[in-house]
Protein backbone atom coordinates (compact mmCIF):
# COMPACT_ATOMS: atom_id res chain seq x y z
CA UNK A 1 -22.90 82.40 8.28
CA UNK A 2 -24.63 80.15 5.58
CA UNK A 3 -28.05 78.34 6.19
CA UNK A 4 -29.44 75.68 3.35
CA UNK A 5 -32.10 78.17 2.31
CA UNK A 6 -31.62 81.22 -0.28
CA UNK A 7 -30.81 84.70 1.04
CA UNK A 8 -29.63 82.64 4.25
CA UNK A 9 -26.18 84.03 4.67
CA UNK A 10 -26.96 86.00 7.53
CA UNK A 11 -24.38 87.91 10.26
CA UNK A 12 -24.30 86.88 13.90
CA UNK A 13 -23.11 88.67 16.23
CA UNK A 14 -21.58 86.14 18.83
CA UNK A 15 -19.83 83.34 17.45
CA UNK A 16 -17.13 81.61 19.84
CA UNK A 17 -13.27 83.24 19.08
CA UNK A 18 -11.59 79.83 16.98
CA UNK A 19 -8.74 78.67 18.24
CA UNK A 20 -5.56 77.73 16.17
CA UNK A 21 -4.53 73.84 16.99
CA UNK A 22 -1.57 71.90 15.79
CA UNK A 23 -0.12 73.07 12.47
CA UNK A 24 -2.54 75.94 12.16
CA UNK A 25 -2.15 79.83 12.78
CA UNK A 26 -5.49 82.71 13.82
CA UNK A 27 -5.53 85.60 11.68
CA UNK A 28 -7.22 88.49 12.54
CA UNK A 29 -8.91 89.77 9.78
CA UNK A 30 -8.58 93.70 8.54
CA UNK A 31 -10.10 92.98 5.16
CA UNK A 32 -12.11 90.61 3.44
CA UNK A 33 -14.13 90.73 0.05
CA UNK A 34 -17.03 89.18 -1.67
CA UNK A 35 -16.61 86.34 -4.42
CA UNK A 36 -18.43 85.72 -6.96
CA UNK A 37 -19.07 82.23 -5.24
CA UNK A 38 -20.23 84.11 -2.08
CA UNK A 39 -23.17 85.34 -4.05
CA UNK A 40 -24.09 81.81 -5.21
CA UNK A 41 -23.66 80.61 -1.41
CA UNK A 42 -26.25 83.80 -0.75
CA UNK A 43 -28.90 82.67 -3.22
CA UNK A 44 -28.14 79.19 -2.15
CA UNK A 45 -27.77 77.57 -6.03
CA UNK A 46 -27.67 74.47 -7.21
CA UNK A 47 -24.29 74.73 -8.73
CA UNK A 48 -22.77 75.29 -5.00
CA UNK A 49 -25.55 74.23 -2.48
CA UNK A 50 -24.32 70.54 -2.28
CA UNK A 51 -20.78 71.47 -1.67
CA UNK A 52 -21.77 73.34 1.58
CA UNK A 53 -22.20 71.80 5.08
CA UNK A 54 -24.46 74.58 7.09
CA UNK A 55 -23.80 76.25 9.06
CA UNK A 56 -20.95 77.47 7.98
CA UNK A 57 -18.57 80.85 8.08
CA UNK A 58 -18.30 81.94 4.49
CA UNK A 59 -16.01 84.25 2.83
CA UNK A 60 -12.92 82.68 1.25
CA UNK A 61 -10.95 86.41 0.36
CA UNK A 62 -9.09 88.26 3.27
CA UNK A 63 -5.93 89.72 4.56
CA UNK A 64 -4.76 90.60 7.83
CA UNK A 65 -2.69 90.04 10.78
CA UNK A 66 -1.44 86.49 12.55
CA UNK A 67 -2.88 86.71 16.26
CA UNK A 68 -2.04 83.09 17.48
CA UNK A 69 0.13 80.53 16.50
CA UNK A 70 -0.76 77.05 17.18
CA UNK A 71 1.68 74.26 18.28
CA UNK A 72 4.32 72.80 15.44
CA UNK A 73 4.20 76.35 13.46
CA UNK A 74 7.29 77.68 12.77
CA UNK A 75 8.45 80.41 10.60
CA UNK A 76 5.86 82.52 11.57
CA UNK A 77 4.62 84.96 14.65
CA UNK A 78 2.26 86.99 16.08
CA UNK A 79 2.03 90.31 13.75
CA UNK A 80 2.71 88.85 10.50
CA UNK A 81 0.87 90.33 7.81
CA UNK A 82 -0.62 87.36 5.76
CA UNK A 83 -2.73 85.78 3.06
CA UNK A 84 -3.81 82.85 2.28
CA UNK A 85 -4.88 80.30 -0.03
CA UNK A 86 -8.13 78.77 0.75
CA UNK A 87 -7.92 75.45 -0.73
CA UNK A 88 -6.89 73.12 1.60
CA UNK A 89 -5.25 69.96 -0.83
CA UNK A 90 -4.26 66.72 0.88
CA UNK A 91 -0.78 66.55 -0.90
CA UNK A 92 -1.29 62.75 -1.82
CA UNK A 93 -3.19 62.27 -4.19
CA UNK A 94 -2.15 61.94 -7.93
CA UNK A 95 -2.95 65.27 -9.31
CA UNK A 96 -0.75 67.01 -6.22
CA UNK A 97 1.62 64.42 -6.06
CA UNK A 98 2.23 65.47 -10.05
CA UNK A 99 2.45 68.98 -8.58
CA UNK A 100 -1.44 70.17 -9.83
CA UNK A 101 -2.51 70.83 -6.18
CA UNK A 102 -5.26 73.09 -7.49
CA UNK A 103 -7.08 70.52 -9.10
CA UNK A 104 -6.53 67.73 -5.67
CA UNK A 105 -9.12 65.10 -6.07
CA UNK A 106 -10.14 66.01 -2.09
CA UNK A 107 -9.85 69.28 -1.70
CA UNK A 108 -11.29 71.37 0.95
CA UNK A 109 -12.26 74.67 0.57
CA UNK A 110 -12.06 77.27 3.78
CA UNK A 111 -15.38 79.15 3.89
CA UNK A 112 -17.52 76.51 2.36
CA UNK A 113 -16.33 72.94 3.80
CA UNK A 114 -15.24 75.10 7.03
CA UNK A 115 -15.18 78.15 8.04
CA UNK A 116 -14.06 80.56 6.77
CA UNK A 117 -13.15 84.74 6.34
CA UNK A 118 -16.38 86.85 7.11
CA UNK A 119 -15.67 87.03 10.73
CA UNK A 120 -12.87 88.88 13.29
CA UNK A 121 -11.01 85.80 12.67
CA UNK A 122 -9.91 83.11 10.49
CA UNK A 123 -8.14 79.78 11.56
CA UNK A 124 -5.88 78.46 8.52
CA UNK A 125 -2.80 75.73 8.43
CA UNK A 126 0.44 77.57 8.42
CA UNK A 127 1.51 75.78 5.19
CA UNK A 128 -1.30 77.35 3.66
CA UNK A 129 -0.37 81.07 4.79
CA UNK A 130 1.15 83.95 1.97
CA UNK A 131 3.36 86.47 3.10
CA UNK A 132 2.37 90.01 2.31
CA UNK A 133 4.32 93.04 1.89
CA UNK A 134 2.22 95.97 3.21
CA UNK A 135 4.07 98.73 1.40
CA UNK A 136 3.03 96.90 -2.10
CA UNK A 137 -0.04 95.43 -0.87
CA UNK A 138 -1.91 97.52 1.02
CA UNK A 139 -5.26 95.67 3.03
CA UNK A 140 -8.12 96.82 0.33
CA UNK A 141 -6.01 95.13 -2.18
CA UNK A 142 -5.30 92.26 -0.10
CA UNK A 143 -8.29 91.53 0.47
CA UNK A 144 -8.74 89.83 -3.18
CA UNK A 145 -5.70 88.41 -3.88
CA UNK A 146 -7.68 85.25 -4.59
CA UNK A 147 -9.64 86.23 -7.12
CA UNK A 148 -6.48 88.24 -8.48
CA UNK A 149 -4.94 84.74 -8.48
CA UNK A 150 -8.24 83.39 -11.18
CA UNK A 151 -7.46 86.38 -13.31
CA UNK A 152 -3.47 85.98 -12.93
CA UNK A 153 -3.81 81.91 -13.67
CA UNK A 154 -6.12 82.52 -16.61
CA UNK A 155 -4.09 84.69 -18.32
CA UNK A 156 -0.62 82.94 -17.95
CA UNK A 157 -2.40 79.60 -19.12
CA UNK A 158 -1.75 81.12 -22.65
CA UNK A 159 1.50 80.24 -24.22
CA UNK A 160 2.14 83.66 -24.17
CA UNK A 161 0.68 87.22 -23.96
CA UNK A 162 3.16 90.18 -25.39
CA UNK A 163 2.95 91.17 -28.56
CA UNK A 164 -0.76 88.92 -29.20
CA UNK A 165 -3.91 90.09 -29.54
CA UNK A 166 -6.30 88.99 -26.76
CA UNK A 167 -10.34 89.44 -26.79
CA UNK A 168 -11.18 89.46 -23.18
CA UNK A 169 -15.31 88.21 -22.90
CA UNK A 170 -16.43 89.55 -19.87
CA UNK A 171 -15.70 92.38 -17.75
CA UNK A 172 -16.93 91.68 -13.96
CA UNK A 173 -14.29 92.06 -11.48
CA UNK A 174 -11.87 88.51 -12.62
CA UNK A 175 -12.36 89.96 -16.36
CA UNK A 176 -11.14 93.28 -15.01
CA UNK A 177 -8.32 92.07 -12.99
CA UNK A 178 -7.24 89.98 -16.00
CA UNK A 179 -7.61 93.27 -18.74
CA UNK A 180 -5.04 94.95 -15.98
CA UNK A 181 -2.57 91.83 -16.52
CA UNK A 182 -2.86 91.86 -20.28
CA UNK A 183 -2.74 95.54 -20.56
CA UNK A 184 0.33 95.17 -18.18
CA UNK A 185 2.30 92.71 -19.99
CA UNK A 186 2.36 94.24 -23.48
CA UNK A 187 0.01 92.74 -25.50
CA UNK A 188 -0.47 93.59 -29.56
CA UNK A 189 -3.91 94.54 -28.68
CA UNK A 190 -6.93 93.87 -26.28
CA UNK A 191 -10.40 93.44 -27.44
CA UNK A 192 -12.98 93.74 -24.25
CA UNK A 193 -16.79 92.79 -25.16
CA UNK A 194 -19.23 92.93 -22.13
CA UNK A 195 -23.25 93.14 -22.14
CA UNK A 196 -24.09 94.30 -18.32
CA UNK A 197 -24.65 98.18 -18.82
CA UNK A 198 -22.22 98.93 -15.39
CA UNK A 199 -19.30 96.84 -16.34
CA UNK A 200 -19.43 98.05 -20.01
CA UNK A 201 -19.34 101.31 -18.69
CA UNK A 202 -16.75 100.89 -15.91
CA UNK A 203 -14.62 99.06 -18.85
CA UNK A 204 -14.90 102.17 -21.02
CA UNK A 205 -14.10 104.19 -17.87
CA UNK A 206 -10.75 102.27 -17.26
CA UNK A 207 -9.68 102.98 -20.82
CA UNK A 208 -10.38 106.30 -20.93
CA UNK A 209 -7.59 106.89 -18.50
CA UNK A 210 -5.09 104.46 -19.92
CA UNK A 211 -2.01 106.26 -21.52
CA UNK A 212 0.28 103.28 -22.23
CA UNK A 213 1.30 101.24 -25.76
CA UNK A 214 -1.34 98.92 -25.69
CA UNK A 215 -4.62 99.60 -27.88
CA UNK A 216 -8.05 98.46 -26.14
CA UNK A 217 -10.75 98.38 -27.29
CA UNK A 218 -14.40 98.22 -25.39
CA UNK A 219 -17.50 96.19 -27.12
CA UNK A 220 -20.99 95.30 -26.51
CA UNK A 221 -21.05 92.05 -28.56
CA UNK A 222 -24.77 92.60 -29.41
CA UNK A 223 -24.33 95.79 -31.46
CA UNK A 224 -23.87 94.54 -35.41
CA UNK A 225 -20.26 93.92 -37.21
CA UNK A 226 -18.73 94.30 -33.47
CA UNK A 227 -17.26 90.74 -34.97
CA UNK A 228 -16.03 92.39 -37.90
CA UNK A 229 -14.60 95.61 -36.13
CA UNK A 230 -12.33 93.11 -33.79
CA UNK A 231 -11.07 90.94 -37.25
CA UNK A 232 -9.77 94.48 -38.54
CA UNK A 233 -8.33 95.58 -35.25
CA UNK A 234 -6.32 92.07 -35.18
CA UNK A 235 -5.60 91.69 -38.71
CA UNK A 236 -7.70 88.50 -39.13
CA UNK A 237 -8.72 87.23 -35.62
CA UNK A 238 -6.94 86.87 -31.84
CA UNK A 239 -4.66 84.94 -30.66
CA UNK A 240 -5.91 84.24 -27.86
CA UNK A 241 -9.47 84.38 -26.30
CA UNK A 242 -9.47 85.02 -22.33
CA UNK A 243 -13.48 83.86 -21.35
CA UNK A 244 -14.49 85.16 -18.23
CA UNK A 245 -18.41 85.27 -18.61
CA UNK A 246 -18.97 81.57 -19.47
CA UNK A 247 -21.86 82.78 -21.90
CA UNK A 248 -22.48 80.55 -24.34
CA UNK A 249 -22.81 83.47 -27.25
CA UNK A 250 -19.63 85.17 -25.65
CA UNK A 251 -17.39 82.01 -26.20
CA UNK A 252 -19.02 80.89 -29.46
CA UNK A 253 -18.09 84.49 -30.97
CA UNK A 254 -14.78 83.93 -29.26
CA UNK A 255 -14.08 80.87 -30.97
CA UNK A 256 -15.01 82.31 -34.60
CA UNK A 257 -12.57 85.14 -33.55
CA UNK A 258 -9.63 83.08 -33.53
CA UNK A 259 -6.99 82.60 -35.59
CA UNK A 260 -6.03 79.07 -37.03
CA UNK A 261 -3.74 78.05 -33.95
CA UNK A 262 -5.30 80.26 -31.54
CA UNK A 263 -5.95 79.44 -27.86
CA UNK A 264 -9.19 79.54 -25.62
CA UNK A 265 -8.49 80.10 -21.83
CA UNK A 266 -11.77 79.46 -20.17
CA UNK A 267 -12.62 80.66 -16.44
CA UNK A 268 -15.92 81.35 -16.72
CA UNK A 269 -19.06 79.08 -15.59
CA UNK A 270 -22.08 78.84 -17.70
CA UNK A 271 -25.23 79.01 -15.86
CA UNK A 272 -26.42 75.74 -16.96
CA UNK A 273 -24.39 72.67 -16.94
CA UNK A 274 -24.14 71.74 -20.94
CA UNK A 275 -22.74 73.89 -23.04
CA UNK A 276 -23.62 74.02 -26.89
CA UNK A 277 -20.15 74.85 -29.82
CA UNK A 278 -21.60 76.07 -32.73
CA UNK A 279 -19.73 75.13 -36.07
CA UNK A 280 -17.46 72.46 -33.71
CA UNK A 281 -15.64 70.84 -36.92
CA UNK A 282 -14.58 74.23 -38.41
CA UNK A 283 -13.98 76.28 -35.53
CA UNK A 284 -12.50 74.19 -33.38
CA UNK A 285 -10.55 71.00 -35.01
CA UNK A 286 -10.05 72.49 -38.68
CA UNK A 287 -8.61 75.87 -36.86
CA UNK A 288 -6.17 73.58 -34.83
CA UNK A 289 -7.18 75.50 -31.87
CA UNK A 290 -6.10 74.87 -28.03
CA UNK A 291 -8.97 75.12 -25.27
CA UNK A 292 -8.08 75.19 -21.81
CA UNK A 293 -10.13 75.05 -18.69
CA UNK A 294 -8.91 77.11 -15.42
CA UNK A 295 -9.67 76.20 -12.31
CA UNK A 296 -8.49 78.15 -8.83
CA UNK A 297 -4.96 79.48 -8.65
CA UNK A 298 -1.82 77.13 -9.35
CA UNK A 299 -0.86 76.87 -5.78
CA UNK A 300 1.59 78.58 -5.07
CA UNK A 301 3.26 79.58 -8.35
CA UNK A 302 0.43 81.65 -9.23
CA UNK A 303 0.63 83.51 -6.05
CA UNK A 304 4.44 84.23 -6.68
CA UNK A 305 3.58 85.61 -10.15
CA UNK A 306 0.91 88.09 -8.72
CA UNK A 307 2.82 89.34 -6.16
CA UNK A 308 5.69 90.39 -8.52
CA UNK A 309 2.74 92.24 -10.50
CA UNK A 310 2.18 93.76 -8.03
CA UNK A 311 5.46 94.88 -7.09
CA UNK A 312 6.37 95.49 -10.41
CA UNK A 313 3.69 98.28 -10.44
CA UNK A 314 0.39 96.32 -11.76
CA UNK A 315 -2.70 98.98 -11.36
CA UNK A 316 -5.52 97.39 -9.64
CA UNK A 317 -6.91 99.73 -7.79
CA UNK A 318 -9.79 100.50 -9.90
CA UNK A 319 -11.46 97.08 -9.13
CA UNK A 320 -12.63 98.38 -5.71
CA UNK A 321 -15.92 100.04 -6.39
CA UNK A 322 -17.36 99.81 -2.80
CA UNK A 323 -16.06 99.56 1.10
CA UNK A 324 -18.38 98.73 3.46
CA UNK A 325 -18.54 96.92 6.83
CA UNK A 326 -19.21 93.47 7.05
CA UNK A 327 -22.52 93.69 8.80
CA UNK A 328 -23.54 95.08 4.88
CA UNK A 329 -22.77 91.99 3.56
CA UNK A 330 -25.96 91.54 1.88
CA UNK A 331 -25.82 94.80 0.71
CA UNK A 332 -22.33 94.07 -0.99
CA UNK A 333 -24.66 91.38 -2.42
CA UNK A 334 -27.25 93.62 -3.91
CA UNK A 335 -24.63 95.57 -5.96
CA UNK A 336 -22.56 92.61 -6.98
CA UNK A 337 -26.71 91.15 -8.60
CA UNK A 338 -26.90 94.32 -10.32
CA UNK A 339 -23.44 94.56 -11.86
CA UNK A 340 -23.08 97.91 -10.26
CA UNK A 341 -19.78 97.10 -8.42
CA UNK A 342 -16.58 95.25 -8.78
CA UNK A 343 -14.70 94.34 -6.06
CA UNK A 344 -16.92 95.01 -2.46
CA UNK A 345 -14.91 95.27 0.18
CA UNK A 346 -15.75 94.33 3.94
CA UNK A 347 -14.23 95.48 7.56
CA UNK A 348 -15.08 93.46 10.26
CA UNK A 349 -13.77 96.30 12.61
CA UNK A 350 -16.91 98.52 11.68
């Protein structure tokens, strides 16, 4: 539970059971997993802090089991095995009457407006609920089928990924979900730069033990002609830039990677809000390129799309670096600061 002070997520031991009303279902939660926005909850920044009302269950990643069924629910029962997607839209206003529900002008967002998944239960509308399939989604990779969603949406905002080459900037756990994805779907080549000592080495690690058609490559942007080394691999520059870190030197290199009609999905928040483009005129509007901001998961196509990933045989299992129980949330935390994990994953039954 969330307090309006840093380092004031803190567990409790005896919060009242929720109970599902009209339109809504309970889960039961077997698995949940820390977000990167979890951590700015945690040290309470100013980028989140004014979007919280305290106090407040956080946690907005989980999977498990439907124990109650409120009133005017149908289609689903008591067992089901479930998702679901934590931002609540109101379905009237322009952008989701135009069918962009993940950008809704009043959206409300389970385990920061209300509460939400770090806790036995979770109380969601049924129309917000995902169906999960446990023999290809087993609860430790439920558990972050959100963030899977970021990394999914990101890299399907590009016009197209087989056969491209794709520099990937940033290799935390949404950067490593979305290297999977690429790797998965055939590209040309894939160009990974990262500067955080653990996730360069856990992006090394992953490729090591790749065997399939595509060639990565691993980078620390900092060492000298790592620019040049990716122009050779690409013959000239990418195609498309996937920016995960929201770094202002990562996506300035990006955009002098690309190739003349190249494309710029960006995910990633910088820490401050301005960002500086260096060379604007020539690498931006003389290259003809197309930058595109991503925000949340496109609801629910997105969700369709990484499901049949997933069923089609998409390898994520690396991403879980830790399993512990949700009384070590802060823990989780600790790791997540250092860059020494990727995905953290929490049991409320331990």
């Amino acid at each position: 539970m969330a307090r309006p002070e840093p380092g004031a997520a803190v567990f409790v031991k005896d919060l009242p059971e929720p109970q599902a009303g009209p339109g809504q279902v309970r889960v039961r939660i077997s698995k949940a997993a820390i977000c990167g926005t979890d951590r700015h909850i945690f040290h309470w920044d100013p980028s989140i802090a004014p979007l919280l009302s305290p106090p407040v269950v956080i946690g907005h990643e989980f999977c498990g089991h439907i124990d109650q069924v409120g009133a005017e629910v149908t289609g689903w029962e008591e067992g089901d095995y479930v998702s679901a997607e934590m931002h609540i839209v109101c379905g009237k206003c322009r952008a989701c009457r135009a069918g962009n529900q993940h950008v809704c002008e009043d959206t409300e967002i389970a385990g920061l407006h209300c509460d939400g998944a770090f806790a036995e239960f979770v109380v969601v509308p049924s129309q917000n609920l995902v169906r999960l399939d446990p023999a290809v989604v087993p609860p430790h990779i439920g558990a972050f089928l959100d963030a899977l969603g970021n990394a999914v949406h990101t890299v399907q905002a590009a016009s197209s990924i087989a056969g491209r080459h794709i520099l990937l900037s940033g290799y935390g756990a949404i950067g490593a979900m979305a290297a999977a994805v690429v790797e998965f779907e055939g590209a040309a080549s894939l160009c990974i730069t990262e500067v955080a000592p653990g996730h360069l080495s856990r992006a090394r690690e992953w490729v090591s033990k790749l065997n399939g058609p595509v060639p990565v490559h691993v980078f620390d942007p900092r060492e000298e002609g790592t620019a040049e080394k990716i122009r050779q691999i690409t013959g000239g520059g990418v195609d498309v830039v996937l920016e995960m870190s929201g770094a202002p030197p990562a996506i300035n290199m990006g955009l002098e990677l690309l190739y003349p009609g190249g494309e710029m999905m960006m995910l990633g928040l910088p820490s401050g809000s301005d960002l500086s483009l260096e060379g604007f005129a020539r690498n931006v509007i003389f290259k003809g390129l197309h930058l595109h901001g991503v925000v949340g998961r496109r609801i629910f196509a997105t969700w369709t799309e990484m499901l049949g990933l997933l069923a089609r045989g998409l390898n994520i299992e690396h991403i879980v670096t830790h399993r512990l129980p949700l009384s070590s949330f802060t823990e989780g935390i600790g790791l997540l600061d250092a860059a020494e994990a990727h995905k953290v994953i929490l049991d409320p039954t331990t």
